[in-house]
C-alpha atoms as a PDB file:
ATOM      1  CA  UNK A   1      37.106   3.442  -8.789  1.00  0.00           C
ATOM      2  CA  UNK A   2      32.971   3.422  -7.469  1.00  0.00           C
ATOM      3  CA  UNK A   3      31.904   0.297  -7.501  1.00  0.00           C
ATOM      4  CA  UNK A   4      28.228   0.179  -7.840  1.00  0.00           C
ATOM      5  CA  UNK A   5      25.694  -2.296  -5.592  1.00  0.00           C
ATOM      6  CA  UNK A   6      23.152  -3.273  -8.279  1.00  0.00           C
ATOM      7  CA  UNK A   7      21.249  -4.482  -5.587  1.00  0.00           C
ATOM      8  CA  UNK A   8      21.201  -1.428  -3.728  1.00  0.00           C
ATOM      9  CA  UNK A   9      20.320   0.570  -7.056  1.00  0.00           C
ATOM     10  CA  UNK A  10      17.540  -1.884  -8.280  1.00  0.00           C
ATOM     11  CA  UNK A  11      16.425  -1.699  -4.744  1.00  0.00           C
ATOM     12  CA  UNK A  12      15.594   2.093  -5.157  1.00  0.00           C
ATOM     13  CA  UNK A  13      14.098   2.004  -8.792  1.00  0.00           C
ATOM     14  CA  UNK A  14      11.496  -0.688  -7.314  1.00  0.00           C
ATOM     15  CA  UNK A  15      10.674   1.506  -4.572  1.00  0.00           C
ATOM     16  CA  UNK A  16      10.568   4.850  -6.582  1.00  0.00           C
ATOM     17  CA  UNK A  17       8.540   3.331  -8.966  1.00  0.00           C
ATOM     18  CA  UNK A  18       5.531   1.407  -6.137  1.00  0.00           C
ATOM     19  CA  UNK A  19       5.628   4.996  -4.725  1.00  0.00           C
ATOM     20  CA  UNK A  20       4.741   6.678  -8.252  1.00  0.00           C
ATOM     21  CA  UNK A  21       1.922   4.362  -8.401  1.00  0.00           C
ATOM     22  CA  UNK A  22       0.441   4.317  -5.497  1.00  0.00           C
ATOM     23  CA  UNK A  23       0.816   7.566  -4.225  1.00  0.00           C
ATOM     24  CA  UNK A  24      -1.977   9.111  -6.309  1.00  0.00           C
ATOM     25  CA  UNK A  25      -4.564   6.284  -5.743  1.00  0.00           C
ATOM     26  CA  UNK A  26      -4.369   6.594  -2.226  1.00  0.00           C
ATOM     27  CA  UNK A  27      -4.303  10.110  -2.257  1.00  0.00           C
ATOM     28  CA  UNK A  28      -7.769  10.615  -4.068  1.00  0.00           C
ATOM     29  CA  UNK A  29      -9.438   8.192  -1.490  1.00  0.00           C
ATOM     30  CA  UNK A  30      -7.590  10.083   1.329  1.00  0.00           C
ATOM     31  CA  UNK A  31      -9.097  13.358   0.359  1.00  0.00           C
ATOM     32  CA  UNK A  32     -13.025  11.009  -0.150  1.00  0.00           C
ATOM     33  CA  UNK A  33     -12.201   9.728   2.955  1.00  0.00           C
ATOM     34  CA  UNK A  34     -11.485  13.576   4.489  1.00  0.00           C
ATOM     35  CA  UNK A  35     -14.386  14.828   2.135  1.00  0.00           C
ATOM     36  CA  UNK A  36     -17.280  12.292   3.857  1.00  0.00           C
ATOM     37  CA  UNK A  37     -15.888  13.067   7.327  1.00  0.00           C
ATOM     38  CA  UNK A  38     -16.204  17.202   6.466  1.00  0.00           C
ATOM     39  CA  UNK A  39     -20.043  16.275   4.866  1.00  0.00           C
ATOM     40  CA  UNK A  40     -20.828  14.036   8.213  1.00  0.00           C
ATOM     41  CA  UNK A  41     -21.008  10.913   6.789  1.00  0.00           C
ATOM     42  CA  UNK A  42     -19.223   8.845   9.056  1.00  0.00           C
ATOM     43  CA  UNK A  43     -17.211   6.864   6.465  1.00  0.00           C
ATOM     44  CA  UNK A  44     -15.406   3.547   7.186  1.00  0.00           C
ATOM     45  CA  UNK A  45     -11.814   3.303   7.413  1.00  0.00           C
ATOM     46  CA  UNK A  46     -11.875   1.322   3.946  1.00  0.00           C
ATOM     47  CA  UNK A  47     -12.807   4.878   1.764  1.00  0.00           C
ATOM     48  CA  UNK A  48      -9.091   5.601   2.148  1.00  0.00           C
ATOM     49  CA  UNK A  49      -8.696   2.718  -0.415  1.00  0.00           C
ATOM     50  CA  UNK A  50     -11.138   3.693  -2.686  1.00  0.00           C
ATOM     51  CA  UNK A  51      -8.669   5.454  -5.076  1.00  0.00           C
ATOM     52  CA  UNK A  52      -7.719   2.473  -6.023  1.00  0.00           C
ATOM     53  CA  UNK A  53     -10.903   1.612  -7.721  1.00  0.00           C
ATOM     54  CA  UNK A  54     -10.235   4.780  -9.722  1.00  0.00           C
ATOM     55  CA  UNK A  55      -6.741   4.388 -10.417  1.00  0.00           C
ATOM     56  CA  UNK A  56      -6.059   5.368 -14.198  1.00  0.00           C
ATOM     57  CA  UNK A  57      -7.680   8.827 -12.822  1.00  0.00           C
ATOM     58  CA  UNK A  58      -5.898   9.019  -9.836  1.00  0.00           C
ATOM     59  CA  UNK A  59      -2.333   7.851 -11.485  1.00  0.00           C
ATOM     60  CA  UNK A  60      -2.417  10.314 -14.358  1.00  0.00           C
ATOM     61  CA  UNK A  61      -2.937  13.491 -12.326  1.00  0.00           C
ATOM     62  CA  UNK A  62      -0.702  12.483  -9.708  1.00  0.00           C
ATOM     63  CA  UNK A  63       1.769  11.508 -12.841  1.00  0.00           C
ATOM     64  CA  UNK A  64       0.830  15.499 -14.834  1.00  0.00           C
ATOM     65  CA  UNK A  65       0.818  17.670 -11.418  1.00  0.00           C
ATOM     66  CA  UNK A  66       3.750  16.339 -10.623  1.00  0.00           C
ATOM     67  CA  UNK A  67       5.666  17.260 -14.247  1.00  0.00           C
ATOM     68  CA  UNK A  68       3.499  20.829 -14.246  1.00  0.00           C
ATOM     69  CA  UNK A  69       4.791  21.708 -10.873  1.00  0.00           C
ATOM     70  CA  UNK A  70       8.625  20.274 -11.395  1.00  0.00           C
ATOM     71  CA  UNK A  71       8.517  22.157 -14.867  1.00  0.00           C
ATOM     72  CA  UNK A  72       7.386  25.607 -13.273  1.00  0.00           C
ATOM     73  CA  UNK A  73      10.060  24.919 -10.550  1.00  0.00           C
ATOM     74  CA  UNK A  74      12.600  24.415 -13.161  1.00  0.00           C
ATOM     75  CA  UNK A  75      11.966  28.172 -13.949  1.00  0.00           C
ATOM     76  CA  UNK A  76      12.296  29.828 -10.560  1.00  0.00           C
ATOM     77  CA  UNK A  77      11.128  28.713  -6.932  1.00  0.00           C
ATOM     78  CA  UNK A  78       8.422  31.178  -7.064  1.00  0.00           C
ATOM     79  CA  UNK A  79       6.367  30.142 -10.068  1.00  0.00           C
ATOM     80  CA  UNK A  80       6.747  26.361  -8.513  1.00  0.00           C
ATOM     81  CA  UNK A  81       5.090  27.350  -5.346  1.00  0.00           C
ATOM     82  CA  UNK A  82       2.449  29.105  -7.375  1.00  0.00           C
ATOM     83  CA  UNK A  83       2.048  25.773  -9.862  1.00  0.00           C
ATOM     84  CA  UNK A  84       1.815  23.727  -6.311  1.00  0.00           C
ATOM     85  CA  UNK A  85      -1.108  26.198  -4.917  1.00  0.00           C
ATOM     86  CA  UNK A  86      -2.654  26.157  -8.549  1.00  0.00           C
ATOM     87  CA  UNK A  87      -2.835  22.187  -8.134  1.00  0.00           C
ATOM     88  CA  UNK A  88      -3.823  21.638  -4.258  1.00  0.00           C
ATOM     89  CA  UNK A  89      -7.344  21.382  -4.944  1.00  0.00           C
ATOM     90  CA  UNK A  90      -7.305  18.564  -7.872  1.00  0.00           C
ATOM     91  CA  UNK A  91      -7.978  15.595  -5.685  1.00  0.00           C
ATOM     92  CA  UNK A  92     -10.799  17.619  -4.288  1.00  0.00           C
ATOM     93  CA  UNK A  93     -12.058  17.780  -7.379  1.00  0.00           C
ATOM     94  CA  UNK A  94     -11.453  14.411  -8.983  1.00  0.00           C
ATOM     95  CA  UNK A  95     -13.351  12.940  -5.586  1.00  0.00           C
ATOM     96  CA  UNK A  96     -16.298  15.028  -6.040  1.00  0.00           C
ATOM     97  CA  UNK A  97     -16.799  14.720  -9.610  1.00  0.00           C
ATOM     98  CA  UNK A  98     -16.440  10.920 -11.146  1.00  0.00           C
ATOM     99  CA  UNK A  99     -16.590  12.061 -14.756  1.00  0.00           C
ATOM    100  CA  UNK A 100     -13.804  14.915 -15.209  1.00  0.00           C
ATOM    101  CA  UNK A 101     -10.668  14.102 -16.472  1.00  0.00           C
ATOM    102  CA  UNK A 102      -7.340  14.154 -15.233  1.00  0.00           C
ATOM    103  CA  UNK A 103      -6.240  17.472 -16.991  1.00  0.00           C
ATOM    104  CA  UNK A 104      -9.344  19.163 -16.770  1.00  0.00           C
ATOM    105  CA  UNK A 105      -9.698  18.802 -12.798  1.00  0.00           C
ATOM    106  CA  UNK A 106      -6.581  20.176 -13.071  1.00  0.00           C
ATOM    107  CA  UNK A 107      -7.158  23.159 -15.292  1.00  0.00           C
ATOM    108  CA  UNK A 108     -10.763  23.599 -12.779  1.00  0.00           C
ATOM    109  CA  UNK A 109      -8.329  24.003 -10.187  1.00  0.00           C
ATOM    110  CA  UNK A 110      -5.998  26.354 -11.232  1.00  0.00           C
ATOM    111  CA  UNK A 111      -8.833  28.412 -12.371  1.00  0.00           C
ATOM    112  CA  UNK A 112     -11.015  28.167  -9.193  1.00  0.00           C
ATOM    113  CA  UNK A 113      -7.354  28.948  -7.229  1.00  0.00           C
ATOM    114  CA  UNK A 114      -7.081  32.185  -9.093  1.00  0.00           C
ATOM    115  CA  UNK A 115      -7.436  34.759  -6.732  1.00  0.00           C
ATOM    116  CA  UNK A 116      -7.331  32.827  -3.357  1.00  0.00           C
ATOM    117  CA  UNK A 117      -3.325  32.041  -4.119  1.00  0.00           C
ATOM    118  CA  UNK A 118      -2.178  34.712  -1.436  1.00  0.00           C
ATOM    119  CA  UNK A 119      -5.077  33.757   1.388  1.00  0.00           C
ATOM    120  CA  UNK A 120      -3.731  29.895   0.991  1.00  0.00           C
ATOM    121  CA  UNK A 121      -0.100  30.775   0.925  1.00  0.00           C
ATOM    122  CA  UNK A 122      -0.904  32.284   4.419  1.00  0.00           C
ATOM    123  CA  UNK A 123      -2.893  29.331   5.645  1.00  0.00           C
ATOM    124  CA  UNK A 124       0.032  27.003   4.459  1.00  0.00           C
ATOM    125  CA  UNK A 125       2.454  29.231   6.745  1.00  0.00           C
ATOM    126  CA  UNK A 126       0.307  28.503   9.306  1.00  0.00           C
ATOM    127  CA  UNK A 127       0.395  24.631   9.001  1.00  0.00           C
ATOM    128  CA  UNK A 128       4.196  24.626   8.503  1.00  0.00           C
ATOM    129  CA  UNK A 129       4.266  26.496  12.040  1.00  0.00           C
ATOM    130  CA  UNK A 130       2.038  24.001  13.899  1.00  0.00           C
ATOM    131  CA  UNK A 131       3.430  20.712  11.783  1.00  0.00           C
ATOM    132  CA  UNK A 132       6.803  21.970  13.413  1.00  0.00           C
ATOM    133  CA  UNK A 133       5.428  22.393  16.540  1.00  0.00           C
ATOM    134  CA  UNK A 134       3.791  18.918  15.918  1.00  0.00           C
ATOM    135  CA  UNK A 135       7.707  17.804  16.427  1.00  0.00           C
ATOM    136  CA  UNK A 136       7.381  18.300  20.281  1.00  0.00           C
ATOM    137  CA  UNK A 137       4.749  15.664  20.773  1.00  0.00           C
ATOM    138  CA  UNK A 138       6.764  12.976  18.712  1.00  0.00           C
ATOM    139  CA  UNK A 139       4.442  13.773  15.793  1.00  0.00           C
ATOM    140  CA  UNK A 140       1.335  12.571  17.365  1.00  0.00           C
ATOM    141  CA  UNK A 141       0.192  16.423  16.959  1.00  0.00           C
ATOM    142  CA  UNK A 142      -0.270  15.209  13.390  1.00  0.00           C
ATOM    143  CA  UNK A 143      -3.411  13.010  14.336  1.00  0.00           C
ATOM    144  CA  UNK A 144      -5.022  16.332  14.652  1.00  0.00           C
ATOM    145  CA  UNK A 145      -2.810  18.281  12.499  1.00  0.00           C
ATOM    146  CA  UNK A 146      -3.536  16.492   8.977  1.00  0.00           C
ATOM    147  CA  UNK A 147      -7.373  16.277   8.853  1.00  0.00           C
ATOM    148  CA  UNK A 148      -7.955  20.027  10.019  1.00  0.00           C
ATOM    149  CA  UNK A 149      -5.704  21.027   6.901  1.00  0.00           C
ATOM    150  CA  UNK A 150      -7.516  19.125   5.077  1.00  0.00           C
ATOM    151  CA  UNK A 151     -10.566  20.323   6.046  1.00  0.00           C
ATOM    152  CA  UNK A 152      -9.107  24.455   6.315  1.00  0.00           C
ATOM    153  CA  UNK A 153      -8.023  24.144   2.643  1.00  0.00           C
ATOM    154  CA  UNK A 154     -11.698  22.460   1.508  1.00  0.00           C
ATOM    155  CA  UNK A 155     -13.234  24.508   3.178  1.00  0.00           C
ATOM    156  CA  UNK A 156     -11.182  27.567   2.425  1.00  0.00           C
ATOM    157  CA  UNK A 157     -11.387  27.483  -1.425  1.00  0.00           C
ATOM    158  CA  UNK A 158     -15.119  26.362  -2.081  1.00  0.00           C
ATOM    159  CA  UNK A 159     -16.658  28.820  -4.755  1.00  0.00           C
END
């Protein structure tokens, strides 16, 4: 017989559920914060934290892309890596434009993606390489690593 830690388990729902909340808050201000350094703005180190003051936003589309992209995985691998491309420039868009909903930023990114899926595949390929390679210097490759992505796929996909 399994005997269950409800500890343990309640442990993980609490955690699972802080992550789901703030995961999409602080990713909108992480892609401001990447957006003002791209423009030159020197921004302070507090922008990162600005999701937050957008959070319904910021909560919903991290809440949708993620059930849009599990759904298309549910169907096959492939048209989950094509959902995942479809969505990758939705925070772009929801930091750039204050009024836009949740589902249209992500229906203006799926239709701005159309066409460039193949040349950001590639680019993607590349990143996996280096973030491997990344593994050599104990990760601190990643300093550098994270905000030129940002900045290749921004500046990539602008129309």
């Amino acid at each position: 017989m399994i005997l269950f830690n409800i500890g343990s388990i309640l442990k993980d729902i609490i955690q699972i559920v802080i992550s789901l909340i703030i995961t999409g808050p602080f990713l909108l201000g992480l892609y401001k914060y990447h957006l003002s350094i791209s423009r030159r703005e020197n921004p302070r180190y507090n922008t990162m934290y600005i999701g937050f003051l957008d959070f319904k936003r910021a909560f919903i589309t991290y809440i949708l892309t993620g059930i849009y992209t599990t759904l298309r995985f549910l169907l096959l691998i492939i048209p989950g890596i094509i959902a995942a491309l479809d969505y990758s420039l939705v925070y772009f868009i929801l930091s750039e434009d204050s009024d836009i909903s949740s589902n249209d930023a992500i229906l203006k990114s799926k239709k701005m993606m159309y066409g460039h899926r193949k040349q950001l595949f590639y680019m993607s390929l590349t990143f996996l390489g280096l973030f491997i390679a990344s593994i050599f210097t104990l990760f601190i490759g990643l300093l550098w690593l994270m905000p030129y992505s940002y900045f290749s796929f921004h500046y990539s996909t602008r129309m």
